[in-house]
PDB file of N, CA and C in Angstrom:
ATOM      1  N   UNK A   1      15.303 -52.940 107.475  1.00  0.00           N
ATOM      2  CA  UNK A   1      15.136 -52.558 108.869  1.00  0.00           C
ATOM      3  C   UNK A   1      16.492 -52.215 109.468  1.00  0.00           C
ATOM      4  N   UNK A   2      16.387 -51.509 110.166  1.00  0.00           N
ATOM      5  CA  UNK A   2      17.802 -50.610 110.829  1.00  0.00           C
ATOM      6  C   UNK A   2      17.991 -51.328 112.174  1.00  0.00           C
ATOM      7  N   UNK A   3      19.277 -52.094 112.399  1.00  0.00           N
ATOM      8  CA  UNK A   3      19.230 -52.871 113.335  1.00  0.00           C
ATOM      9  C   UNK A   3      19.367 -51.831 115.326  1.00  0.00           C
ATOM     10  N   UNK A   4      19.073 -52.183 115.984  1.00  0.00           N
ATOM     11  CA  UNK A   4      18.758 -51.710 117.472  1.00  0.00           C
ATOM     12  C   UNK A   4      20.538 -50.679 117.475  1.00  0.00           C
ATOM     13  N   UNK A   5      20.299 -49.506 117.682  1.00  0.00           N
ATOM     14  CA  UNK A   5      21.368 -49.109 118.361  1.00  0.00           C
ATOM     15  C   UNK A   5      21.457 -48.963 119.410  1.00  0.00           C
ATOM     16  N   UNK A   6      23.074 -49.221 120.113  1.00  0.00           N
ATOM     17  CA  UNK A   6      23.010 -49.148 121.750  1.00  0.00           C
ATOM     18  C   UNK A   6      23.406 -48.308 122.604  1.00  0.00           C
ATOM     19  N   UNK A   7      23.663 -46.729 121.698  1.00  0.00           N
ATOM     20  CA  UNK A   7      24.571 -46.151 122.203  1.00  0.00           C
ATOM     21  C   UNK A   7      23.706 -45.319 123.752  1.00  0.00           C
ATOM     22  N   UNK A   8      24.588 -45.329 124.237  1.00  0.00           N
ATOM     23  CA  UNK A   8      24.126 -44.919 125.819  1.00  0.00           C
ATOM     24  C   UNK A   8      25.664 -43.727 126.385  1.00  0.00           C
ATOM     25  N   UNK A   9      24.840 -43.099 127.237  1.00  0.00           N
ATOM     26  CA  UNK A   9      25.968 -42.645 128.423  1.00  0.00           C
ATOM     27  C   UNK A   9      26.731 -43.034 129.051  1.00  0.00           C
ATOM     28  N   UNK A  10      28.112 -42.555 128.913  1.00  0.00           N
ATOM     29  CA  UNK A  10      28.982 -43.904 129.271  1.00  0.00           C
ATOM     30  C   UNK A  10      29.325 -43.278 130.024  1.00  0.00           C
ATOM     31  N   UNK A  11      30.043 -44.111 131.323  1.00  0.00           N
ATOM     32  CA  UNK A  11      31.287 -43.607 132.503  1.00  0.00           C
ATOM     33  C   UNK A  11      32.738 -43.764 132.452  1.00  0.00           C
ATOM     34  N   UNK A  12      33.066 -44.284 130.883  1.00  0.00           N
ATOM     35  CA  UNK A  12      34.058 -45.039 131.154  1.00  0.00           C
ATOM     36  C   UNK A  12      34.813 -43.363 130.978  1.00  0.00           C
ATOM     37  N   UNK A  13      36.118 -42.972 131.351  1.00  0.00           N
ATOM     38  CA  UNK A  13      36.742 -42.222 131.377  1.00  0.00           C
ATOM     39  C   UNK A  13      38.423 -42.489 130.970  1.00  0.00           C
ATOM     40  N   UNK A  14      38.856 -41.478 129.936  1.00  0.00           N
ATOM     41  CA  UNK A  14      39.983 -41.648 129.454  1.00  0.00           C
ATOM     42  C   UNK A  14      41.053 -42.738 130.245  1.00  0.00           C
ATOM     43  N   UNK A  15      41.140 -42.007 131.024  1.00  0.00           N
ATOM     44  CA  UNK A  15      41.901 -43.044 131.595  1.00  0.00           C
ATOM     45  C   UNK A  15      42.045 -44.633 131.761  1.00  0.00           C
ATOM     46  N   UNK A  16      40.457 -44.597 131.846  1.00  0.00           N
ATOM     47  CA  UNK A  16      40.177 -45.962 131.892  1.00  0.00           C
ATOM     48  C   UNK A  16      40.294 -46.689 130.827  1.00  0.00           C
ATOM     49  N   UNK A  17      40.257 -45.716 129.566  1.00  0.00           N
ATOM     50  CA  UNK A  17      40.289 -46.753 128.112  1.00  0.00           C
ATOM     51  C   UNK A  17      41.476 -46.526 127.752  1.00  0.00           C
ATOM     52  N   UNK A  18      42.644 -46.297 128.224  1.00  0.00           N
ATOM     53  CA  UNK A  18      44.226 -45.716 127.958  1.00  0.00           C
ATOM     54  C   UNK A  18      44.754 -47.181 128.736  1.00  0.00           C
ATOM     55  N   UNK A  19      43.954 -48.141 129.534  1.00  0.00           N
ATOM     56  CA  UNK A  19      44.267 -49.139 129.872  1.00  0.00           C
ATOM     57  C   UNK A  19      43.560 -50.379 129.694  1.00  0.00           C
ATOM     58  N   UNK A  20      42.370 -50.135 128.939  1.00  0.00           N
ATOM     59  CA  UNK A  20      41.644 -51.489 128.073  1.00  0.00           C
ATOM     60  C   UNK A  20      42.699 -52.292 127.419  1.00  0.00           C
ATOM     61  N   UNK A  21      42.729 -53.647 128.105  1.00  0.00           N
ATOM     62  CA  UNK A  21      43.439 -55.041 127.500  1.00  0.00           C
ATOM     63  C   UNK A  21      42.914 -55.561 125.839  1.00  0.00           C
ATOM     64  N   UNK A  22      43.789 -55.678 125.545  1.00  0.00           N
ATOM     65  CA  UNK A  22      43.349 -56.186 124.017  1.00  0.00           C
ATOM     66  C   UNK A  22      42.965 -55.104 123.081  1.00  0.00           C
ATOM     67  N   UNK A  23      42.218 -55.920 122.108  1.00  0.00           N
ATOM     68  CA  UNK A  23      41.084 -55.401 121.078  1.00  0.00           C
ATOM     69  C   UNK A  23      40.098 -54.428 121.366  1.00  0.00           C
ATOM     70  N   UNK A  24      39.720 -53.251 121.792  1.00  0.00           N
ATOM     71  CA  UNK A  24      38.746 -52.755 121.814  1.00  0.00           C
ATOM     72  C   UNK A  24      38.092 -51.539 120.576  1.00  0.00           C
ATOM     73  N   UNK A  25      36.997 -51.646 120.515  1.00  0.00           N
ATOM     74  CA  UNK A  25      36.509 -50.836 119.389  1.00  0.00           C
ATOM     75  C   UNK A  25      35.327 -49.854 120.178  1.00  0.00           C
ATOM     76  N   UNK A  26      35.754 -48.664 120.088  1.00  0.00           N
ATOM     77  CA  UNK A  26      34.938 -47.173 120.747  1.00  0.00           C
ATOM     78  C   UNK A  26      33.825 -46.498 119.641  1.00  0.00           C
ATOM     79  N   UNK A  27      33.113 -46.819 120.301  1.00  0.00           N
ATOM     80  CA  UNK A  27      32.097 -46.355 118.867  1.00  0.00           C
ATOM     81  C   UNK A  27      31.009 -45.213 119.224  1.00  0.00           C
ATOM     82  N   UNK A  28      31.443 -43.929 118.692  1.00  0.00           N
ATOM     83  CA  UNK A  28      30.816 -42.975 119.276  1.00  0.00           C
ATOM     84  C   UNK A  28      29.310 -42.420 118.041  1.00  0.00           C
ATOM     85  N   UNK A  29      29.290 -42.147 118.816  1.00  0.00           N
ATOM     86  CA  UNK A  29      27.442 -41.439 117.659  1.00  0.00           C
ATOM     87  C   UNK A  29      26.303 -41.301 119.191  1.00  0.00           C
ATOM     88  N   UNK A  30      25.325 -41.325 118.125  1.00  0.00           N
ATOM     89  CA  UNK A  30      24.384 -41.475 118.905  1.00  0.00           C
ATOM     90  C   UNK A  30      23.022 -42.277 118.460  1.00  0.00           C
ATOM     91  N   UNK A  31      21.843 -42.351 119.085  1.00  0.00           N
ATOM     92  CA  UNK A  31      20.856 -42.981 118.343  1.00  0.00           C
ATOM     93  C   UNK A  31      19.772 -42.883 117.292  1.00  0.00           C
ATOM     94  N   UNK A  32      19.801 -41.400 117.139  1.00  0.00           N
ATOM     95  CA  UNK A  32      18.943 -40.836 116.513  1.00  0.00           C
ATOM     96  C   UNK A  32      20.141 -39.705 115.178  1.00  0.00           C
ATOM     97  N   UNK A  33      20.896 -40.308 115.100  1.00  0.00           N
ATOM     98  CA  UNK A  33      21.756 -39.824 114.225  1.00  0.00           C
ATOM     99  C   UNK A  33      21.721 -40.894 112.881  1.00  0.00           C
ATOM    100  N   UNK A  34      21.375 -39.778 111.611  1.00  0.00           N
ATOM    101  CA  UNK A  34      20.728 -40.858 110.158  1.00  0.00           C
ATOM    102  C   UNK A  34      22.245 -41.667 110.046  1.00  0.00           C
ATOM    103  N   UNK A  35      23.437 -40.834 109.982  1.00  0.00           N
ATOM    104  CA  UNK A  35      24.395 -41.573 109.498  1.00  0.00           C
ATOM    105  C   UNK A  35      24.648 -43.084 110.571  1.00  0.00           C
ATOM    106  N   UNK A  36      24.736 -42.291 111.711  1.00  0.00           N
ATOM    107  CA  UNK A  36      25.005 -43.594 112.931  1.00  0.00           C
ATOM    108  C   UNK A  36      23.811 -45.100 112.313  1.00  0.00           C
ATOM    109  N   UNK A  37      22.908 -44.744 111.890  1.00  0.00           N
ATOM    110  CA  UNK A  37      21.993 -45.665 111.632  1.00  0.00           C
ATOM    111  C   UNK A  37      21.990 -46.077 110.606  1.00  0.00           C
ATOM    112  N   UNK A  38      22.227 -44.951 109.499  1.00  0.00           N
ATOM    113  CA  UNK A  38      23.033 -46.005 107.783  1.00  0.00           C
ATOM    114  C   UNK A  38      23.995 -46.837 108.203  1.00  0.00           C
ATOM    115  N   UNK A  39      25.246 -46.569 109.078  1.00  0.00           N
ATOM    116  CA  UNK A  39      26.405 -47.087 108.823  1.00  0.00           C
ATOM    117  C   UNK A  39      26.232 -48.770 109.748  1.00  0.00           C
ATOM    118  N   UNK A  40      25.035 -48.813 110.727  1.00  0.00           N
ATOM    119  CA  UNK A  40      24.835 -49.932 111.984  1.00  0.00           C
ATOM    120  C   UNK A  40      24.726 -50.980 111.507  1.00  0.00           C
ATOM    121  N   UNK A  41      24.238 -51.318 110.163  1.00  0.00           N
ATOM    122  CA  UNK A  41      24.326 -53.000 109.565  1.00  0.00           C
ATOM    123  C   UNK A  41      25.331 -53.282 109.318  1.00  0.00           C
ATOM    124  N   UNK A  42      26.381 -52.648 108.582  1.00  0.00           N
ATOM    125  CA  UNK A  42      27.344 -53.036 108.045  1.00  0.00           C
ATOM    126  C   UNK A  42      28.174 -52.945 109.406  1.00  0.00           C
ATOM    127  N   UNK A  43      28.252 -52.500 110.317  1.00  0.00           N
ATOM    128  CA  UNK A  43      29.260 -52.707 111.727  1.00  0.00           C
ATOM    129  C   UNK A  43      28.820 -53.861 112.165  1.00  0.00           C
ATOM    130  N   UNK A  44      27.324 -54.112 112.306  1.00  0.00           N
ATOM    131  CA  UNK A  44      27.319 -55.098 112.999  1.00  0.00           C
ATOM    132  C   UNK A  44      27.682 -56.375 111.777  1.00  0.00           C
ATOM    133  N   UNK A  45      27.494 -56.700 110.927  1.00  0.00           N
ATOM    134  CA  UNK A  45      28.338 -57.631 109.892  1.00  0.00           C
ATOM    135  C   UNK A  45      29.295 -58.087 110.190  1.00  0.00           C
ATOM    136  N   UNK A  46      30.208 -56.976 110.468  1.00  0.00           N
ATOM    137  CA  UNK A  46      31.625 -57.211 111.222  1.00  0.00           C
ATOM    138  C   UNK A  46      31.521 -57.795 111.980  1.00  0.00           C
ATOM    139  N   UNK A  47      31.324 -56.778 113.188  1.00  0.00           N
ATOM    140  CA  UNK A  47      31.460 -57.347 114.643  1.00  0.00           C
ATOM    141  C   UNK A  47      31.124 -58.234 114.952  1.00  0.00           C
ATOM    142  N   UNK A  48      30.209 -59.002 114.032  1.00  0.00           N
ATOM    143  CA  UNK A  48      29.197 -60.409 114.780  1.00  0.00           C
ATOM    144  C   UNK A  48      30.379 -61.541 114.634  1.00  0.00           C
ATOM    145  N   UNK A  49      31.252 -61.414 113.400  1.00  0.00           N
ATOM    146  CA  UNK A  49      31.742 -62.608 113.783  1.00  0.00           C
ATOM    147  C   UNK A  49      33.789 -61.926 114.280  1.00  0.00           C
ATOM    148  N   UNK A  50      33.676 -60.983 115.395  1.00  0.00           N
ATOM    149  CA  UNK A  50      34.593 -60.785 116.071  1.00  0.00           C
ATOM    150  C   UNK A  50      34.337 -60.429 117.467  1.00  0.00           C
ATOM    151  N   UNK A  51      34.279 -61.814 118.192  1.00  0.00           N
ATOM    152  CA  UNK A  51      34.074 -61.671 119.684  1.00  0.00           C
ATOM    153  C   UNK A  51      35.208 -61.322 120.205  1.00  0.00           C
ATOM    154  N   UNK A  52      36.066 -61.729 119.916  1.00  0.00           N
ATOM    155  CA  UNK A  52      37.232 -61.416 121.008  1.00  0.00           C
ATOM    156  C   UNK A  52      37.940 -59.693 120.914  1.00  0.00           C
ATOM    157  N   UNK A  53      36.925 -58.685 120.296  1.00  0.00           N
ATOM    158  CA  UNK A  53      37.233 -57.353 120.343  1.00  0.00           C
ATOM    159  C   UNK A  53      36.063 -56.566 120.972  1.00  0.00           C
ATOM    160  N   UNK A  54      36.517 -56.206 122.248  1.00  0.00           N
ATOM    161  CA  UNK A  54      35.448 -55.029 123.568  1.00  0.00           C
ATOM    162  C   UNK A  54      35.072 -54.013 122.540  1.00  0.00           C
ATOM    163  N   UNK A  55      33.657 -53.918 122.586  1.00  0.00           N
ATOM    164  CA  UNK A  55      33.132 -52.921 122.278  1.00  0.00           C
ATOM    165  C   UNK A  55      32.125 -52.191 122.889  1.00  0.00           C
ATOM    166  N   UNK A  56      32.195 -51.057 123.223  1.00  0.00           N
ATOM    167  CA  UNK A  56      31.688 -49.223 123.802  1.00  0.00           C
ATOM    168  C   UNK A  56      30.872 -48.771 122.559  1.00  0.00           C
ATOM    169  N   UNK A  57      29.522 -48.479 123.041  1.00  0.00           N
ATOM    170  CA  UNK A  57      28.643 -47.603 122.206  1.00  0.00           C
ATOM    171  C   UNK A  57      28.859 -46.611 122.973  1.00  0.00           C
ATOM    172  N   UNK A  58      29.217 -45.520 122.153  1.00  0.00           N
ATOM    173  CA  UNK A  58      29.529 -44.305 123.142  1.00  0.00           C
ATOM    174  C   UNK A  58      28.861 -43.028 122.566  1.00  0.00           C
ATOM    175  N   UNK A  59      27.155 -42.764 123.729  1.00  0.00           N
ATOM    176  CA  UNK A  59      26.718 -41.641 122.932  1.00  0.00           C
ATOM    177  C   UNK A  59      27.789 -40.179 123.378  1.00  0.00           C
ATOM    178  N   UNK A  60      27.732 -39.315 122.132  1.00  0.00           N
ATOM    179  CA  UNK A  60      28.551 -38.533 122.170  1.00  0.00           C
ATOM    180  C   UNK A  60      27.825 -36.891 121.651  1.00  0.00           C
ATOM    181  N   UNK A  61      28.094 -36.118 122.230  1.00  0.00           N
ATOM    182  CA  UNK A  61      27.919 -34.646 122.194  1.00  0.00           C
ATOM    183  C   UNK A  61      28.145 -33.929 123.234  1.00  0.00           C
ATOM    184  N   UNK A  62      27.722 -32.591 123.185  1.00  0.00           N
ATOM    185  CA  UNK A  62      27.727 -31.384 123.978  1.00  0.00           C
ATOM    186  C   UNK A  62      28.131 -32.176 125.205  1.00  0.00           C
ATOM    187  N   UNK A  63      28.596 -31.938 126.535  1.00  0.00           N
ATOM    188  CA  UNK A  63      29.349 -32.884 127.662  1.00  0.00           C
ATOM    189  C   UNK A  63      29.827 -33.566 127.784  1.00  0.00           C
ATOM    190  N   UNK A  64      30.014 -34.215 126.717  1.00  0.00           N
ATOM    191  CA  UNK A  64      30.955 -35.528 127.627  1.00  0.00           C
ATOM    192  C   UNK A  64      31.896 -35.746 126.220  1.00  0.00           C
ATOM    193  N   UNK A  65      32.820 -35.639 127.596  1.00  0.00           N
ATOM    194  CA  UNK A  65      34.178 -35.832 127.480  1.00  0.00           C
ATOM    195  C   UNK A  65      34.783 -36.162 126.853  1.00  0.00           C
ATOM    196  N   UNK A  66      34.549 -37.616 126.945  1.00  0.00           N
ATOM    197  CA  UNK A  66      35.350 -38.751 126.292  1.00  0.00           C
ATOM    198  C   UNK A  66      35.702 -38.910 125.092  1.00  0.00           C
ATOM    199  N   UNK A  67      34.658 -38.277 123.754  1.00  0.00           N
ATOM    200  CA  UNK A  67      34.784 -38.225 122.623  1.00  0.00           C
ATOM    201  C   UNK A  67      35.655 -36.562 122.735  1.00  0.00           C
ATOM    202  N   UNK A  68      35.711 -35.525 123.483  1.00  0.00           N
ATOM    203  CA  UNK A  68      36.914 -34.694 122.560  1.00  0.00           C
ATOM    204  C   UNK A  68      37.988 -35.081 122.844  1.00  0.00           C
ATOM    205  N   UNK A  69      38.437 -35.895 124.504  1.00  0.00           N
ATOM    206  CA  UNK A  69      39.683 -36.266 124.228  1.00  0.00           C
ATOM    207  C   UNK A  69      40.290 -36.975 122.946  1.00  0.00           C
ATOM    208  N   UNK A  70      39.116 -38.016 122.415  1.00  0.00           N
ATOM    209  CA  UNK A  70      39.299 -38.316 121.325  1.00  0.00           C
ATOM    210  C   UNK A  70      39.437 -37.543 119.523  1.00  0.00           C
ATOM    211  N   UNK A  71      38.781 -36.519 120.568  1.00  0.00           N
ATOM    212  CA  UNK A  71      38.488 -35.263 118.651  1.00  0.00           C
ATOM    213  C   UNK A  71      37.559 -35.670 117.883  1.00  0.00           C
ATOM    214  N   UNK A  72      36.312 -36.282 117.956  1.00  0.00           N
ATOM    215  CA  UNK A  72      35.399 -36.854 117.764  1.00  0.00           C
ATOM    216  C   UNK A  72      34.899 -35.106 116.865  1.00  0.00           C
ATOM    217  N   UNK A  73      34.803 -35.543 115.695  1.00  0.00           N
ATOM    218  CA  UNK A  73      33.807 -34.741 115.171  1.00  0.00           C
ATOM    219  C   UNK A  73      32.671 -34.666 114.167  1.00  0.00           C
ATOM    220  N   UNK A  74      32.913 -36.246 113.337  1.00  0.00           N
ATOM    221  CA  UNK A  74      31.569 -36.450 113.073  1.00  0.00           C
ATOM    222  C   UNK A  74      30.949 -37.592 113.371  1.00  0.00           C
ATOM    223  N   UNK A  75      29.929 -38.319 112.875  1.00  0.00           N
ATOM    224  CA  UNK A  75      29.253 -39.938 113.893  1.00  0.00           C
ATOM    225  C   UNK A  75      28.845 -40.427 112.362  1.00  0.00           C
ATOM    226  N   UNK A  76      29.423 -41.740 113.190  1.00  0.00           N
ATOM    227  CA  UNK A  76      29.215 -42.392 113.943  1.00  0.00           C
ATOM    228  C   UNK A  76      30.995 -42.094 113.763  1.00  0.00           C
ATOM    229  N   UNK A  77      31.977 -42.474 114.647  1.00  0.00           N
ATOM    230  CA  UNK A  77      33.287 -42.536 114.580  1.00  0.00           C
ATOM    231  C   UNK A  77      33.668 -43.548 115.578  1.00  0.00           C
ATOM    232  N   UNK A  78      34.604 -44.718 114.827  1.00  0.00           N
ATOM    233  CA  UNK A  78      34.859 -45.791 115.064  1.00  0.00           C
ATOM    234  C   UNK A  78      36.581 -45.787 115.734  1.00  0.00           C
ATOM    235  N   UNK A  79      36.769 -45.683 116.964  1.00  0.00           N
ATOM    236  CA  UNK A  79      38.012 -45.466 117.355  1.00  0.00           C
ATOM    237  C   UNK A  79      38.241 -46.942 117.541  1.00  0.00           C
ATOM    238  N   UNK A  80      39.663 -47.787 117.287  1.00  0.00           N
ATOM    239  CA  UNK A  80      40.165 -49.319 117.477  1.00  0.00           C
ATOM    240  C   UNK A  80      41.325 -49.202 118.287  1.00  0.00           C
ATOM    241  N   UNK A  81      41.151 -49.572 119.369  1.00  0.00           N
ATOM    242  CA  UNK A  81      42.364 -49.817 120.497  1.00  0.00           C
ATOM    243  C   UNK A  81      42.684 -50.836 120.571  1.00  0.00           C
ATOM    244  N   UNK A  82      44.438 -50.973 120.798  1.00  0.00           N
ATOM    245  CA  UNK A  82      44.642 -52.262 121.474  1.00  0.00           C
ATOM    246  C   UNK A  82      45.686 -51.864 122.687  1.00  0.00           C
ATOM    247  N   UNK A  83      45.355 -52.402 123.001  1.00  0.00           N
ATOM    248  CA  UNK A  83      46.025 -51.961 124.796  1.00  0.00           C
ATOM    249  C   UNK A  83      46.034 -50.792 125.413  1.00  0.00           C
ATOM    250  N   UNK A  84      44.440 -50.105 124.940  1.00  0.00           N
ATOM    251  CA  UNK A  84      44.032 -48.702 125.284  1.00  0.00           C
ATOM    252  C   UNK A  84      44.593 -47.709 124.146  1.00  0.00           C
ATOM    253  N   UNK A  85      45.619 -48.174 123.570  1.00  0.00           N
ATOM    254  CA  UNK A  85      46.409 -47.290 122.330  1.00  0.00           C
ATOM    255  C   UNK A  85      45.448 -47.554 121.117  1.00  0.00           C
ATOM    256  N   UNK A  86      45.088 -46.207 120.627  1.00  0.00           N
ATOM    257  CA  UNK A  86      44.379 -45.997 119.010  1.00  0.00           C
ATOM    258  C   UNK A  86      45.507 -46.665 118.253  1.00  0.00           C
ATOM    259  N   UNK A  87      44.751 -47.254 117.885  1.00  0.00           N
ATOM    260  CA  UNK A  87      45.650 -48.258 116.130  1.00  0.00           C
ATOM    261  C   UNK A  87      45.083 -47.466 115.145  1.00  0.00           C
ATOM    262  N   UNK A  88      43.719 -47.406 114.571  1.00  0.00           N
ATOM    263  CA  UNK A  88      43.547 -46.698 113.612  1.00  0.00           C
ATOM    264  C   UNK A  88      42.036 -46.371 114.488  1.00  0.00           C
ATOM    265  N   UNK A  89      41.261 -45.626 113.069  1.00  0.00           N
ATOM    266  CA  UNK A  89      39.790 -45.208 113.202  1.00  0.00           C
ATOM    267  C   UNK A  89      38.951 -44.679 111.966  1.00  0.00           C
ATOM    268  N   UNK A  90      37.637 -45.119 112.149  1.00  0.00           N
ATOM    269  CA  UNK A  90      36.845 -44.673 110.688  1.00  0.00           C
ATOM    270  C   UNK A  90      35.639 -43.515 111.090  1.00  0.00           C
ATOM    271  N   UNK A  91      35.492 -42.876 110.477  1.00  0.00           N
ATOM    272  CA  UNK A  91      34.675 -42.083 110.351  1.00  0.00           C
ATOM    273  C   UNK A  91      33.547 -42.063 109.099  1.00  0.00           C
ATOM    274  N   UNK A  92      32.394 -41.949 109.421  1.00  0.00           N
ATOM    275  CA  UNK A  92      31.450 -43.052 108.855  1.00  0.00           C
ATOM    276  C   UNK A  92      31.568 -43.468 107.874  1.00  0.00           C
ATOM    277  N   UNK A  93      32.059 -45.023 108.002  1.00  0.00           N
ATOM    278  CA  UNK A  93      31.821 -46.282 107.037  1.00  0.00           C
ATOM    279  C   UNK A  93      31.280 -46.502 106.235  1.00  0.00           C
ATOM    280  N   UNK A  94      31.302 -46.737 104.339  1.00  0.00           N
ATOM    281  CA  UNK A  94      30.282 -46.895 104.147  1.00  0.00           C
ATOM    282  C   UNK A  94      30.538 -48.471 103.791  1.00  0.00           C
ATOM    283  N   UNK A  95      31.512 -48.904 103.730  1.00  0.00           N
ATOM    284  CA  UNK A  95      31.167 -50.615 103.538  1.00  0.00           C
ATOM    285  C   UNK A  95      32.308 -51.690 104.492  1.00  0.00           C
ATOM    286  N   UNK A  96      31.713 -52.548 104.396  1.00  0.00           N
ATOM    287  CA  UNK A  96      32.402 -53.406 105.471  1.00  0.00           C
ATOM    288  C   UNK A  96      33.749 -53.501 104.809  1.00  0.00           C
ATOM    289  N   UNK A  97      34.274 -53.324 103.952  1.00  0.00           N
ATOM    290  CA  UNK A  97      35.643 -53.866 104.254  1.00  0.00           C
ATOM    291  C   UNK A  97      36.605 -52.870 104.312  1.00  0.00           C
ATOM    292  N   UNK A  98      35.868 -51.638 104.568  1.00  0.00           N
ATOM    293  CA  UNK A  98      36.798 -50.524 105.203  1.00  0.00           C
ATOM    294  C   UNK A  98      37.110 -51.061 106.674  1.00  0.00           C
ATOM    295  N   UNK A  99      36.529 -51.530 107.730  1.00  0.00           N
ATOM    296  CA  UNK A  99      36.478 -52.278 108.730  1.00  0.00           C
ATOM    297  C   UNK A  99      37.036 -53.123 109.306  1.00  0.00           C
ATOM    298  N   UNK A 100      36.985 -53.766 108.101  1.00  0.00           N
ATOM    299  CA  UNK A 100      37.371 -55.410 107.874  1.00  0.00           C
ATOM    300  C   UNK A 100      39.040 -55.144 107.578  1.00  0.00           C
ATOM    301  N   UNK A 101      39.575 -54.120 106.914  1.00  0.00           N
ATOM    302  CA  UNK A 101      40.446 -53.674 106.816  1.00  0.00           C
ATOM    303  C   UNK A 101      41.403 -53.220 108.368  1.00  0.00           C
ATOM    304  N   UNK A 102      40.454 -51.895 108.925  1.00  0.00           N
ATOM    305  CA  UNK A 102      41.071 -51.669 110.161  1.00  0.00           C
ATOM    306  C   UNK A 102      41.155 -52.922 110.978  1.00  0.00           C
ATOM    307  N   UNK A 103      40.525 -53.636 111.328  1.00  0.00           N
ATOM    308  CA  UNK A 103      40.196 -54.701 112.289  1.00  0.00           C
ATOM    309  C   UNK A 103      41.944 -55.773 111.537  1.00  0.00           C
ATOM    310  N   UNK A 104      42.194 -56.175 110.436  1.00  0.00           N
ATOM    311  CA  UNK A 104      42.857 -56.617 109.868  1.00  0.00           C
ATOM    312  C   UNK A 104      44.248 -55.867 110.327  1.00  0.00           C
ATOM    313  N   UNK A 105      44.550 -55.018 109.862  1.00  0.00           N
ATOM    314  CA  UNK A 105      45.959 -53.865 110.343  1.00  0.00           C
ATOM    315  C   UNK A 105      46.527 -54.455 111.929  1.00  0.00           C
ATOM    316  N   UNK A 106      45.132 -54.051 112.544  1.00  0.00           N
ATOM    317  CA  UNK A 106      45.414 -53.780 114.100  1.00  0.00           C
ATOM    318  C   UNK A 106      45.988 -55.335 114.632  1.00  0.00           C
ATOM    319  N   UNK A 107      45.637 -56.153 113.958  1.00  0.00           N
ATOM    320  CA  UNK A 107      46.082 -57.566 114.542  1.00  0.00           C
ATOM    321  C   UNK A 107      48.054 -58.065 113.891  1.00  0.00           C
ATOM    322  N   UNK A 108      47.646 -56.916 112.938  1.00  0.00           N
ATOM    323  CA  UNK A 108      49.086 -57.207 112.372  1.00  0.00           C
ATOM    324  C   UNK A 108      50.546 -57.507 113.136  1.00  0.00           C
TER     325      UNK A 108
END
């Protein structure tokens, strides 16, 4: 079973994530995208046991924004900020410790 995706329309705007505190992880796709939905178990694997990193489902296409400032060009694409600054990013995942990896770096 393919776990719930959450990606939605977001407001948050560049700017605003050029000043996100900490850990944050930008996760663009959408919901009805096969890869966004292969790659959603193995993210959430991760993420479940990393609370202390903000995470944005960020649906992404035709309008909005936020993903070309980023250059978003295929999904699901996993941007990792820390203090609004990109540390690294994956473009679809296929196993957790590609992840487990970025998430690892960024704390370095």
């Amino acid at each position: 079973m393919v776990p719930d995706i959450n990606y939605a329309a977001s407001d948050l705007q560049r700017e605003n994530a050029d000043s996100l505190p900490g850990l944050t992880l930008l996760q663009f796709g959408t919901n009805w995208c096969g890869h966004c939905q292969n790659a959603q178990a193995l993210i959430e694997s991760v993420m479940a046991s990393r609370p202390n990193v903000a995470r944005y489902w960020i649906e992404d296409g035709t309008g909005r924004p936020l993903g070309r400032t980023y250059r978003i060009k295929q999904w699901p694409t996993l941007v990792l900020l820390r203090d609004g600054q990109e540390v690294g990013r994956l473009v679809r995942p296929q196993d957790a410790t590609q992840l487990l990896g970025l998430l690892k770096a960024a704390n370095s």
